[in-house]
PDB file of N, CA and C in Angstrom:
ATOM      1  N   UNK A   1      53.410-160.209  40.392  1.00  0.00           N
ATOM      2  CA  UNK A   1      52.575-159.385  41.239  1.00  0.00           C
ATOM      3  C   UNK A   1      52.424-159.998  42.631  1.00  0.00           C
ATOM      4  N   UNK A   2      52.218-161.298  42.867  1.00  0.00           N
ATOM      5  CA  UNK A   2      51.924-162.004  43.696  1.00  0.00           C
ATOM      6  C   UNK A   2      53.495-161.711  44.631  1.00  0.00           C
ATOM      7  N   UNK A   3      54.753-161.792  44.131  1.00  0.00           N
ATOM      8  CA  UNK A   3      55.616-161.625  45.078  1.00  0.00           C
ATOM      9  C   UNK A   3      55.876-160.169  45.757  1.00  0.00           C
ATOM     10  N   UNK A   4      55.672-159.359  44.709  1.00  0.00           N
ATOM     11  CA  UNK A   4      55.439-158.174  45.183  1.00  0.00           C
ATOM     12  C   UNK A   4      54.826-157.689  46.419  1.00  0.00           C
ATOM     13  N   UNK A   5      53.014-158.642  46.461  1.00  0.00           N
ATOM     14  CA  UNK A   5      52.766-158.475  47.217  1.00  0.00           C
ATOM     15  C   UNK A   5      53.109-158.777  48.801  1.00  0.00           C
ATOM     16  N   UNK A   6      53.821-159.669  48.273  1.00  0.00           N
ATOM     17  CA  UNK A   6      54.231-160.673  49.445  1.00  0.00           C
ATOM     18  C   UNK A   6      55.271-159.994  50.142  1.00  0.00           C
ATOM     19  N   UNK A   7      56.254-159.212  49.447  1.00  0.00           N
ATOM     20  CA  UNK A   7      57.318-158.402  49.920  1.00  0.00           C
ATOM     21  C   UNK A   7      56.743-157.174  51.428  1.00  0.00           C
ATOM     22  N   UNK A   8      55.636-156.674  50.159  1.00  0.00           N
ATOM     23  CA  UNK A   8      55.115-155.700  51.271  1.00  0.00           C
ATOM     24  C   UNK A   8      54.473-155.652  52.193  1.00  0.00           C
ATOM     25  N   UNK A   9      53.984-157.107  52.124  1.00  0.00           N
ATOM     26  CA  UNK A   9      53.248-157.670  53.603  1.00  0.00           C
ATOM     27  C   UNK A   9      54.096-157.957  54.897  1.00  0.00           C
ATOM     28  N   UNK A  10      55.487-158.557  54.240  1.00  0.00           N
ATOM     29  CA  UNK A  10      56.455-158.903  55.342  1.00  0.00           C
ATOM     30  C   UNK A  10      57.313-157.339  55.955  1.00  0.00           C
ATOM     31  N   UNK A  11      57.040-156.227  55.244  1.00  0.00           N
ATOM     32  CA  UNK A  11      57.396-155.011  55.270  1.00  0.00           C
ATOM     33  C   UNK A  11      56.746-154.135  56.135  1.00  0.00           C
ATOM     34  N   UNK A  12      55.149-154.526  56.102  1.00  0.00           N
ATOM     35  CA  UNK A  12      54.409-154.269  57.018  1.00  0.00           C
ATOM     36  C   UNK A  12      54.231-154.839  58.197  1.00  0.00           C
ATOM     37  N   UNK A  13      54.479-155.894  58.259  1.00  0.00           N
ATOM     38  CA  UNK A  13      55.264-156.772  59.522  1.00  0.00           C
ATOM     39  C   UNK A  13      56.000-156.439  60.523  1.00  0.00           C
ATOM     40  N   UNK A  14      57.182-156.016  59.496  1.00  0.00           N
ATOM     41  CA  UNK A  14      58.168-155.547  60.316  1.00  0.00           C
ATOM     42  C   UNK A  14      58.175-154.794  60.931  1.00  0.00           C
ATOM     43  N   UNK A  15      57.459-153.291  60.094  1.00  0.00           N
ATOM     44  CA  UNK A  15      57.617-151.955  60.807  1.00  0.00           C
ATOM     45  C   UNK A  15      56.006-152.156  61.994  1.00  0.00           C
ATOM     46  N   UNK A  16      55.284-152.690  61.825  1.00  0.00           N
ATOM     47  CA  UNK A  16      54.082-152.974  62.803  1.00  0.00           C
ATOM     48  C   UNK A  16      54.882-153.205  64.168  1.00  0.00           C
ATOM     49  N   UNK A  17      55.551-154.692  64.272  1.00  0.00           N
ATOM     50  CA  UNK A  17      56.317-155.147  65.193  1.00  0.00           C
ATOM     51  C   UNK A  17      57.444-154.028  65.931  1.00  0.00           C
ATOM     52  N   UNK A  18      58.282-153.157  65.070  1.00  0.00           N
ATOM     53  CA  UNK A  18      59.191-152.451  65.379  1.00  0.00           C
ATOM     54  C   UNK A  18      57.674-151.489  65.610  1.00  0.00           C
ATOM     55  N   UNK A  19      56.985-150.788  65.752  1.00  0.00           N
ATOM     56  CA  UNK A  19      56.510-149.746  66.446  1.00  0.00           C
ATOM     57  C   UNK A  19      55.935-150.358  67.647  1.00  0.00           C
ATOM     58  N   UNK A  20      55.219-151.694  67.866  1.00  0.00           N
ATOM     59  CA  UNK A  20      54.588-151.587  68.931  1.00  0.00           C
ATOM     60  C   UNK A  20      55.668-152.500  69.905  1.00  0.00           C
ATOM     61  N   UNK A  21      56.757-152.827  69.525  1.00  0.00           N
ATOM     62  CA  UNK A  21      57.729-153.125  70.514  1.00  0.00           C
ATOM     63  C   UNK A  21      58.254-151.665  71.105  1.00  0.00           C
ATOM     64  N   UNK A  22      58.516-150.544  70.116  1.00  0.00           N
ATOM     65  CA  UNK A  22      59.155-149.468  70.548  1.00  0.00           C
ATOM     66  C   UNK A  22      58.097-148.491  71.421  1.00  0.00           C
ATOM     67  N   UNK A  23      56.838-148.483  71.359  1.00  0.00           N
ATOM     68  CA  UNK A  23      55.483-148.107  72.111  1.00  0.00           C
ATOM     69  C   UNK A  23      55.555-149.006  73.666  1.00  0.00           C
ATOM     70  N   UNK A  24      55.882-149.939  73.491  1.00  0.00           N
ATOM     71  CA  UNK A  24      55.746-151.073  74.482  1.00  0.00           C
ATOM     72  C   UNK A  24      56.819-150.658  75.639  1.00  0.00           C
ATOM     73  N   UNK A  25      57.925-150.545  75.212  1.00  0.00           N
ATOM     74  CA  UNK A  25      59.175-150.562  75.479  1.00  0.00           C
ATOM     75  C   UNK A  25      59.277-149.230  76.646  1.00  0.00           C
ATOM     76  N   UNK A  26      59.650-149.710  78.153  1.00  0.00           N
ATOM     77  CA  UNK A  26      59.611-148.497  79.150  1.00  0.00           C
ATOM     78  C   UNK A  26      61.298-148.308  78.689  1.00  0.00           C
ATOM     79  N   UNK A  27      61.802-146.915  79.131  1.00  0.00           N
ATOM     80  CA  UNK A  27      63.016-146.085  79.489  1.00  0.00           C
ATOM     81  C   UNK A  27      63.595-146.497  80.417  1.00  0.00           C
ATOM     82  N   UNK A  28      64.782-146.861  80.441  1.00  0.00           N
ATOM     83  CA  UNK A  28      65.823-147.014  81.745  1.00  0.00           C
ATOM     84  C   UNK A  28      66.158-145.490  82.448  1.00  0.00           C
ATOM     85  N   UNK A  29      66.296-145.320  83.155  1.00  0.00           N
ATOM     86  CA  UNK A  29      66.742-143.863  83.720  1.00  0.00           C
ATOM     87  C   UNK A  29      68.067-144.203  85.017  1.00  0.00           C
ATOM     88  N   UNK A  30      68.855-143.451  84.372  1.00  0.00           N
ATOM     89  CA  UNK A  30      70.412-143.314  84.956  1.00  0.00           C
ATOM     90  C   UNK A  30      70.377-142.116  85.367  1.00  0.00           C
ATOM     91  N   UNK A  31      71.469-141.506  86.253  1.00  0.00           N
ATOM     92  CA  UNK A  31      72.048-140.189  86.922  1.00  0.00           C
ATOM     93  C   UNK A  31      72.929-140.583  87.954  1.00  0.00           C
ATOM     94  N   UNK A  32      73.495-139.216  87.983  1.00  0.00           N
ATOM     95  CA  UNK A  32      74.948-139.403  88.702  1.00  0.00           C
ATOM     96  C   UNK A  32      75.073-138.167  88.954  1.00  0.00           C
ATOM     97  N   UNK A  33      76.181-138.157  90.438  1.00  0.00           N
ATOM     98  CA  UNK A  33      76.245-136.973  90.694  1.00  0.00           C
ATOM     99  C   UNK A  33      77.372-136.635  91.971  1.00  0.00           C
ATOM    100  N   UNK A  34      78.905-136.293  91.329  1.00  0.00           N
ATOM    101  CA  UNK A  34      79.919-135.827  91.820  1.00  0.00           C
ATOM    102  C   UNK A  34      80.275-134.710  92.561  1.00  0.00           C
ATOM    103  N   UNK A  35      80.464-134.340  93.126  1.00  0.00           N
ATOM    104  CA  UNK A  35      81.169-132.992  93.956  1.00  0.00           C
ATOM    105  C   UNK A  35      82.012-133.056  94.674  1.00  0.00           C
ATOM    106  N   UNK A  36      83.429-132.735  94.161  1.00  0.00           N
ATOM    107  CA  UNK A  36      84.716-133.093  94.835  1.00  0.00           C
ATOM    108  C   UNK A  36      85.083-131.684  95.429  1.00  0.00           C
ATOM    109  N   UNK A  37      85.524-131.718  96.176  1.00  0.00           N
ATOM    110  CA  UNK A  37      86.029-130.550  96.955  1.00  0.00           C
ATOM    111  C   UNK A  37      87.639-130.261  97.527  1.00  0.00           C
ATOM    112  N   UNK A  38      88.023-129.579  96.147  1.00  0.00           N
ATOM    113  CA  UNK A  38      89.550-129.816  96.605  1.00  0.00           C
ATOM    114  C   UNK A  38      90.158-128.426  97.215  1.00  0.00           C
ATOM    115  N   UNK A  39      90.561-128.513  98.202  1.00  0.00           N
ATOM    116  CA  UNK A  39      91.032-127.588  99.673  1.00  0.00           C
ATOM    117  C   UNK A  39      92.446-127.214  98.717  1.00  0.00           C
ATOM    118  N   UNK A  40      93.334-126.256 100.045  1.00  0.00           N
ATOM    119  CA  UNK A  40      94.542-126.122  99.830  1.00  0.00           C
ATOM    120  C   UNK A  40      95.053-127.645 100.194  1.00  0.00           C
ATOM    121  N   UNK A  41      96.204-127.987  99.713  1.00  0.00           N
ATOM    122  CA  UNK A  41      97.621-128.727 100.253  1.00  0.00           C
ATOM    123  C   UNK A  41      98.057-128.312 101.068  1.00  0.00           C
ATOM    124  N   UNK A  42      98.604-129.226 102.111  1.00  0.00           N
ATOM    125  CA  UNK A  42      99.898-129.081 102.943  1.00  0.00           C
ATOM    126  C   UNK A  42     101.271-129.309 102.682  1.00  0.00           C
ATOM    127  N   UNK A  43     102.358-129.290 102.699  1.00  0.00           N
ATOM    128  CA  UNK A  43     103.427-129.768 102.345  1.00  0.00           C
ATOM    129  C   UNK A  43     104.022-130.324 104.071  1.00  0.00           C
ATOM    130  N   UNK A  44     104.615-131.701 103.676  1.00  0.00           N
ATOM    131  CA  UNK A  44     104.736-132.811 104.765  1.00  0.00           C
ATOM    132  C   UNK A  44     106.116-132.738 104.534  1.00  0.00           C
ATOM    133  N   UNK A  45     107.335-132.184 105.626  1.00  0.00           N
ATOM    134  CA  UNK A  45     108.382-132.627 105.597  1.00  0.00           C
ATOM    135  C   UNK A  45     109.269-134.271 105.888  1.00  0.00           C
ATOM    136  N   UNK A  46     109.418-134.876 105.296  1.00  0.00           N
ATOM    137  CA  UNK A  46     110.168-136.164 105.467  1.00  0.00           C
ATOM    138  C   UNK A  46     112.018-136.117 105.671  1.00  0.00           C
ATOM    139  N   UNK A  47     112.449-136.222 106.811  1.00  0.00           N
ATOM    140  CA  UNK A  47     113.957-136.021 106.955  1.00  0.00           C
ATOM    141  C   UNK A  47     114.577-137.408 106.810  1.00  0.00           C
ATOM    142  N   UNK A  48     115.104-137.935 105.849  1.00  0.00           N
ATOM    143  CA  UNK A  48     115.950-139.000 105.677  1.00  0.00           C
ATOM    144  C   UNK A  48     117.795-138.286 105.946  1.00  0.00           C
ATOM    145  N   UNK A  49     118.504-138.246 106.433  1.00  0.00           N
ATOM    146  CA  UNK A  49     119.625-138.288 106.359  1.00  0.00           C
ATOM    147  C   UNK A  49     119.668-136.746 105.602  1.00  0.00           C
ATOM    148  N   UNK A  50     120.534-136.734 104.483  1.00  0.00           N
ATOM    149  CA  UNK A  50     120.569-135.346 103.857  1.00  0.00           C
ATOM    150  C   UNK A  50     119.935-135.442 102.689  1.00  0.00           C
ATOM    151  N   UNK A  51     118.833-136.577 102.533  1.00  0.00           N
ATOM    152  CA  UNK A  51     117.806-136.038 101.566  1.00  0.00           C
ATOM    153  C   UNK A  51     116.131-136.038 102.408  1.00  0.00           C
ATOM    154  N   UNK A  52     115.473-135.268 101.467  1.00  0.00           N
ATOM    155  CA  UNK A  52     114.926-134.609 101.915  1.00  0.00           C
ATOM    156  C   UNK A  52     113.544-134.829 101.287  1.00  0.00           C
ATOM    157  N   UNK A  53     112.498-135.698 101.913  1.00  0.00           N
ATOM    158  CA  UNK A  53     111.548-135.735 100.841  1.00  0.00           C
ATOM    159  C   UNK A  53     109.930-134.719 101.186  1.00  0.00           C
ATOM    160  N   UNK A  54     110.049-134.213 100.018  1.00  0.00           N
ATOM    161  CA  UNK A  54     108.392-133.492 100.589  1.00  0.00           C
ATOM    162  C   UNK A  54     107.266-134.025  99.901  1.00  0.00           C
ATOM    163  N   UNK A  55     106.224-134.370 100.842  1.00  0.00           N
ATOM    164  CA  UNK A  55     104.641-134.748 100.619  1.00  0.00           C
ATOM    165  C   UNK A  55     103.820-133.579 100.723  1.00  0.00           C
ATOM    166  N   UNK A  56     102.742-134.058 100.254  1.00  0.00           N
ATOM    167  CA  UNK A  56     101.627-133.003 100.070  1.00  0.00           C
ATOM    168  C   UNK A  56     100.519-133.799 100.614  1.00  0.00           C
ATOM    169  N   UNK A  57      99.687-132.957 101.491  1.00  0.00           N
ATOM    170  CA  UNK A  57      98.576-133.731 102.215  1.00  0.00           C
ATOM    171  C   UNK A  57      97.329-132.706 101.821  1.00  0.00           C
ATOM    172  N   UNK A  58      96.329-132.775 101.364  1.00  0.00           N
ATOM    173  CA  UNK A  58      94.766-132.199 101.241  1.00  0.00           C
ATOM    174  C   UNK A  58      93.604-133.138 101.776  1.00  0.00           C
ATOM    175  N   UNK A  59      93.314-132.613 102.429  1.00  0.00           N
ATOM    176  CA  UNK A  59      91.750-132.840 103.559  1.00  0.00           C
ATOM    177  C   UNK A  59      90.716-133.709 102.539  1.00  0.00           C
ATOM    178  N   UNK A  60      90.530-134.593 102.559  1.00  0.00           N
ATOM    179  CA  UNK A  60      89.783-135.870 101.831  1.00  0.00           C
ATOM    180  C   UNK A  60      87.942-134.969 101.501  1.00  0.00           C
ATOM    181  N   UNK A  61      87.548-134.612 100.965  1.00  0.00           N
ATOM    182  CA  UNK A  61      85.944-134.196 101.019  1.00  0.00           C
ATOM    183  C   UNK A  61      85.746-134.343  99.932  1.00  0.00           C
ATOM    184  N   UNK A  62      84.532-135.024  99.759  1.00  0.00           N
ATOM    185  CA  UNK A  62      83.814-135.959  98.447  1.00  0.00           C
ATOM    186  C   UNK A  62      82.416-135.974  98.775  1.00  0.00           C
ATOM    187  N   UNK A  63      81.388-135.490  97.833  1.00  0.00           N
ATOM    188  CA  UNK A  63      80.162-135.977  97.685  1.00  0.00           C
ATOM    189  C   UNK A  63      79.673-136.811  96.589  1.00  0.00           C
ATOM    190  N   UNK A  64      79.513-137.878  96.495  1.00  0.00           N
ATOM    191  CA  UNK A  64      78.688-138.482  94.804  1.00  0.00           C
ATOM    192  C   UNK A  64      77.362-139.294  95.528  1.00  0.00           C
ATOM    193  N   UNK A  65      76.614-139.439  94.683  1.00  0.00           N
ATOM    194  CA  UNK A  65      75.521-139.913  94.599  1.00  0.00           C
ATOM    195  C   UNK A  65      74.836-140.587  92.913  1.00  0.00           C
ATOM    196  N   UNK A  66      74.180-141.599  92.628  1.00  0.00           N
ATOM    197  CA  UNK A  66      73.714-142.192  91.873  1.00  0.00           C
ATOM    198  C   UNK A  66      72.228-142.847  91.821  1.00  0.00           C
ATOM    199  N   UNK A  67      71.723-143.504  90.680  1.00  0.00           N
ATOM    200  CA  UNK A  67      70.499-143.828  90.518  1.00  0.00           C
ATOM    201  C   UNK A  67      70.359-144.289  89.666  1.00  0.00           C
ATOM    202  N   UNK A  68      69.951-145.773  89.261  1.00  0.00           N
ATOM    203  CA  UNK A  68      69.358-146.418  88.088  1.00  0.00           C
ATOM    204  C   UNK A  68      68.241-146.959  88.851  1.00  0.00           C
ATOM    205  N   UNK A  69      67.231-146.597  87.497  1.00  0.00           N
ATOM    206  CA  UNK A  69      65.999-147.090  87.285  1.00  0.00           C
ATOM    207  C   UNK A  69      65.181-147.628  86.134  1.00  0.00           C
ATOM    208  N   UNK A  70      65.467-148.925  85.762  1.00  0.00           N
ATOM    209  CA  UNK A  70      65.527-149.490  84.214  1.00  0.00           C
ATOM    210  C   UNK A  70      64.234-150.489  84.866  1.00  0.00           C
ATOM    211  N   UNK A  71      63.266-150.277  83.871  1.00  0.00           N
ATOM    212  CA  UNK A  71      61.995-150.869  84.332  1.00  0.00           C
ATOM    213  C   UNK A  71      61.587-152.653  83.476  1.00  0.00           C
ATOM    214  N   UNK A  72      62.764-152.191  82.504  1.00  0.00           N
ATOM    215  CA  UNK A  72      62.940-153.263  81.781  1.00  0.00           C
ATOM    216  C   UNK A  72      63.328-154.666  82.602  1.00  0.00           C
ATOM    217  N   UNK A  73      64.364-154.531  83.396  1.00  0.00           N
ATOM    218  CA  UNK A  73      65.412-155.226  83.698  1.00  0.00           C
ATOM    219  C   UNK A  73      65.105-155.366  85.101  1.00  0.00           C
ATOM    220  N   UNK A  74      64.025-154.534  86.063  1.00  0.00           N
ATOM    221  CA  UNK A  74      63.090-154.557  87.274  1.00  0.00           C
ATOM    222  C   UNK A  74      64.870-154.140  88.514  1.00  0.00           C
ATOM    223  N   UNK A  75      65.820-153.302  87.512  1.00  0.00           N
ATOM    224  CA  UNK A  75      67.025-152.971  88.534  1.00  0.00           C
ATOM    225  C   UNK A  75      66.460-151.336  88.771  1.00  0.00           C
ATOM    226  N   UNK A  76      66.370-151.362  89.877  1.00  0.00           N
ATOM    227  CA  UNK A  76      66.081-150.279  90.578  1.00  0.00           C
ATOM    228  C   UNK A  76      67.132-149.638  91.809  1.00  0.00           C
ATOM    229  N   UNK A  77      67.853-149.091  91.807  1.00  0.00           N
ATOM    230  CA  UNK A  77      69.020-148.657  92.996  1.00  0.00           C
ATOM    231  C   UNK A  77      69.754-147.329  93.252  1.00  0.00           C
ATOM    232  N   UNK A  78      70.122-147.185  94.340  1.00  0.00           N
ATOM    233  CA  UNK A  78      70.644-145.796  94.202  1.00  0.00           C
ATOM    234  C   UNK A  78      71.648-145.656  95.591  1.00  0.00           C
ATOM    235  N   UNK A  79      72.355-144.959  95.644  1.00  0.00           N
ATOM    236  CA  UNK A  79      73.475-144.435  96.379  1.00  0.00           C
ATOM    237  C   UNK A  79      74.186-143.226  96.860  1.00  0.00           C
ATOM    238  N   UNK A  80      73.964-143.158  97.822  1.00  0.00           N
ATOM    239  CA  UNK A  80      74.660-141.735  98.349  1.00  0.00           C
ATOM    240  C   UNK A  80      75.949-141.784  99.393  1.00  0.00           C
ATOM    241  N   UNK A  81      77.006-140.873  99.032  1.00  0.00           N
ATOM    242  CA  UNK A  81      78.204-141.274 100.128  1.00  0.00           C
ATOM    243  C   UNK A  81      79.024-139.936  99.867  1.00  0.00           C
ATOM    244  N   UNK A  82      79.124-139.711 101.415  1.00  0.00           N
ATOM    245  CA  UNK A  82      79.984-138.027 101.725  1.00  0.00           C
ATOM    246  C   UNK A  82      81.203-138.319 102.163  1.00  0.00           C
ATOM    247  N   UNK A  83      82.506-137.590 102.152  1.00  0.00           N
ATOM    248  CA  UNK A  83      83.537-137.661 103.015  1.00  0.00           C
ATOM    249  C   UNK A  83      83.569-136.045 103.652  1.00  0.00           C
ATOM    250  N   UNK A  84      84.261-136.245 104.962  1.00  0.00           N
ATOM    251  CA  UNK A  84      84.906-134.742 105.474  1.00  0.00           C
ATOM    252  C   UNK A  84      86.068-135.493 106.106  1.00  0.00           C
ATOM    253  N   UNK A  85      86.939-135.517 105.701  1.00  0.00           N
ATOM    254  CA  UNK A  85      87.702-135.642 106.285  1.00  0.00           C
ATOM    255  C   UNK A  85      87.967-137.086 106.827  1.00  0.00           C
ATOM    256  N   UNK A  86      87.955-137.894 108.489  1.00  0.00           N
ATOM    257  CA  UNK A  86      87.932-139.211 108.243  1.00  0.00           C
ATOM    258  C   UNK A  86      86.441-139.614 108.356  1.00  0.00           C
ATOM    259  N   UNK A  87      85.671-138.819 108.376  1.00  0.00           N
ATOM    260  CA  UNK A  87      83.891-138.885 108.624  1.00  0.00           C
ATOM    261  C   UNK A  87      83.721-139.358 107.188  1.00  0.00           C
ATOM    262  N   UNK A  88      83.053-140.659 107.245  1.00  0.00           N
ATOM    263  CA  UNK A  88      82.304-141.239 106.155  1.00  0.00           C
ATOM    264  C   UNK A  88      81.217-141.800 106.209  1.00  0.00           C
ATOM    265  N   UNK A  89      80.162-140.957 105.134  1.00  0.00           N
ATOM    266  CA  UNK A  89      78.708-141.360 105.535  1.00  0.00           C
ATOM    267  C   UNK A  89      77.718-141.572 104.383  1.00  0.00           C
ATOM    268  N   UNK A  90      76.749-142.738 104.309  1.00  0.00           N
ATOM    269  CA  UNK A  90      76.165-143.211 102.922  1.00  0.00           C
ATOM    270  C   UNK A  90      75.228-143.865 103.461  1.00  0.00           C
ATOM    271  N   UNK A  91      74.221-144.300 102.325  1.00  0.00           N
ATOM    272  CA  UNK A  91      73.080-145.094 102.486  1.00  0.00           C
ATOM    273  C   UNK A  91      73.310-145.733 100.662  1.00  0.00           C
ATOM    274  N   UNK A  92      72.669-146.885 100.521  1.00  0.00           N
ATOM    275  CA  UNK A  92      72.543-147.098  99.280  1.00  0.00           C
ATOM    276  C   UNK A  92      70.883-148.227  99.708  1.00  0.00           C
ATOM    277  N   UNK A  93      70.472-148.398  98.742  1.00  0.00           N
ATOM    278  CA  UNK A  93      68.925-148.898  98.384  1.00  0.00           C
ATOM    279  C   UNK A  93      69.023-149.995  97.053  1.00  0.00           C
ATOM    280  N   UNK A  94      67.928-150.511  97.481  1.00  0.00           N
ATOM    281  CA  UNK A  94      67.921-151.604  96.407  1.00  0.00           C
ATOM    282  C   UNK A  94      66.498-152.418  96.462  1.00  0.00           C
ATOM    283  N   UNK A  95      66.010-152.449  95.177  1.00  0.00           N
ATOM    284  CA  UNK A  95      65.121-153.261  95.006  1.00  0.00           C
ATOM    285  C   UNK A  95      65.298-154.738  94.832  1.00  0.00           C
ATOM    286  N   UNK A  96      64.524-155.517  95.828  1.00  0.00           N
ATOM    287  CA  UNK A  96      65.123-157.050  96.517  1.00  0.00           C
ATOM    288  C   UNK A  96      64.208-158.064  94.864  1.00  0.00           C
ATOM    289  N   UNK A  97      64.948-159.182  94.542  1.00  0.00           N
ATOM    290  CA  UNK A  97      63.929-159.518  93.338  1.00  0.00           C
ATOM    291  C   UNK A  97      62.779-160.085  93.851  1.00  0.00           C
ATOM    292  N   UNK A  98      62.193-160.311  95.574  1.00  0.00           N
ATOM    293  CA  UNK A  98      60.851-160.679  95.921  1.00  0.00           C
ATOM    294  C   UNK A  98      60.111-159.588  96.179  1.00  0.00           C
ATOM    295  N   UNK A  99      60.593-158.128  95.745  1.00  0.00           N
ATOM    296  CA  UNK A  99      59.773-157.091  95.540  1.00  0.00           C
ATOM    297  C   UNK A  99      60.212-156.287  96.673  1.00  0.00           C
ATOM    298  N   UNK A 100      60.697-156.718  97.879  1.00  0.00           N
ATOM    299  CA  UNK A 100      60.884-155.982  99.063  1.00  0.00           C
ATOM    300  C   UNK A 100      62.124-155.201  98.422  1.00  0.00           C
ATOM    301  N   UNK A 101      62.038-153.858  99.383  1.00  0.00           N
ATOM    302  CA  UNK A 101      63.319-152.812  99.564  1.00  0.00           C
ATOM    303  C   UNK A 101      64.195-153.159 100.645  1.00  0.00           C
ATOM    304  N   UNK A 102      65.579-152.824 100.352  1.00  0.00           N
ATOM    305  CA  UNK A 102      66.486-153.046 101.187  1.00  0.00           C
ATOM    306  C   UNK A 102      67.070-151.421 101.615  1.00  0.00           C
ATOM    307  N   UNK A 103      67.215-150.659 102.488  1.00  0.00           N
ATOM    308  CA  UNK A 103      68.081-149.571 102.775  1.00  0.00           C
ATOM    309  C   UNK A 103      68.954-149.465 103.882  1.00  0.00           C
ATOM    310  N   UNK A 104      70.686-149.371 103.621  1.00  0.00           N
ATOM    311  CA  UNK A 104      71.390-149.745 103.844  1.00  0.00           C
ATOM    312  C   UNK A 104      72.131-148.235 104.455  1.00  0.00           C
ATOM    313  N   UNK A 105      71.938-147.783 105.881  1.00  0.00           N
ATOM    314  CA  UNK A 105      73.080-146.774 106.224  1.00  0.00           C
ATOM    315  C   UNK A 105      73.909-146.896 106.889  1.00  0.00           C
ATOM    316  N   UNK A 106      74.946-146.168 106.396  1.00  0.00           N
ATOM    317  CA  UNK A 106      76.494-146.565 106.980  1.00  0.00           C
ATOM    318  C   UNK A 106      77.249-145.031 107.263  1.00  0.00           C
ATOM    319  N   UNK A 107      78.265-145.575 108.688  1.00  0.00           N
ATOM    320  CA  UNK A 107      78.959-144.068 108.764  1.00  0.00           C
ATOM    321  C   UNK A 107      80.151-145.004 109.227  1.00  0.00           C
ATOM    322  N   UNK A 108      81.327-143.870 109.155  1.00  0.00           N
ATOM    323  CA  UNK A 108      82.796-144.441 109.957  1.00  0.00           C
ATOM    324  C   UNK A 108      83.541-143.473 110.002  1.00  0.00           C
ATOM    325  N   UNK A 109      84.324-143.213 111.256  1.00  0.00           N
ATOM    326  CA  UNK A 109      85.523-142.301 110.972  1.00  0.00           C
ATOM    327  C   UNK A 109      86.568-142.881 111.720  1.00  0.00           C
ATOM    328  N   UNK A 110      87.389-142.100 112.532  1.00  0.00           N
ATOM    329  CA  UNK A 110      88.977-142.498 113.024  1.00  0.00           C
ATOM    330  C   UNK A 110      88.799-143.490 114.014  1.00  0.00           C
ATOM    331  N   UNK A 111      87.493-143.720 114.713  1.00  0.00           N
ATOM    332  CA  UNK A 111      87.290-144.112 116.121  1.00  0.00           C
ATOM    333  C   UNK A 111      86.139-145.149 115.393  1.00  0.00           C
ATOM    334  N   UNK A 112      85.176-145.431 114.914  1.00  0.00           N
ATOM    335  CA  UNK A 112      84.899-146.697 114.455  1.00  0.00           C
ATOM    336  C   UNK A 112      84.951-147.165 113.586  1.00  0.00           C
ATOM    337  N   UNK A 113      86.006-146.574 112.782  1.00  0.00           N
ATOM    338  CA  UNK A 113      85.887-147.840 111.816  1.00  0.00           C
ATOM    339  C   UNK A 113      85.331-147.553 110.102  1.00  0.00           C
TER     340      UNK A 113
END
């Protein structure tokens, strides 16, 4: 009887511990978020001699963006970045580990870079 009891004490233990760790316990939160934008093609003539090579060129345009927020792990961050063409433009963020925010914007195209 005595071990019996003993079984179900360490049983009650367990599941005690497993609920108030899982009560305790904050949610990480992820997302993401793509939008590709695919145009017509061009076809690029290449003249070598008597062969003949053809390329295909389509206009670069891209949107994605992201976000983690895991409260566990104190990673907090997120990201945004567009293309049109050679225009490229983003910011990304970040939680610094002395608590400060960092936000970071950036652009570039044919002429800077």
């Amino acid at each position: 009887m005595l071990k019996r009891d003993l079984y179900l004490f360490i049983l009650q233990v367990f599941i005690l511990v497993g609920f108030v760790g899982a009560v305790a316990a904050e949610h990480a939160f992820s997302s993401q978020h793509i939008h590709k934008h695919d145009g017509h093609h061009e076809t690029v003539h290449h003249g070598h001699g008597d062969k003949h090579h053809h390329d295909y060129y389509t206009h670069p345009k891209y949107e994605f963006e992201y976000k983690v927020e895991d409260h566990h792990t104190k990673d907090h961050k997120s990201q945004h970045e567009s293309r049109d063409g050679d225009a490229v433009k983003g910011y990304y963020a970040l939680h610094e580990p002395d608590g400060s925010e960092r936000h970071i914007h950036y652009h570039g195209d044919k002429h800077s870079g």
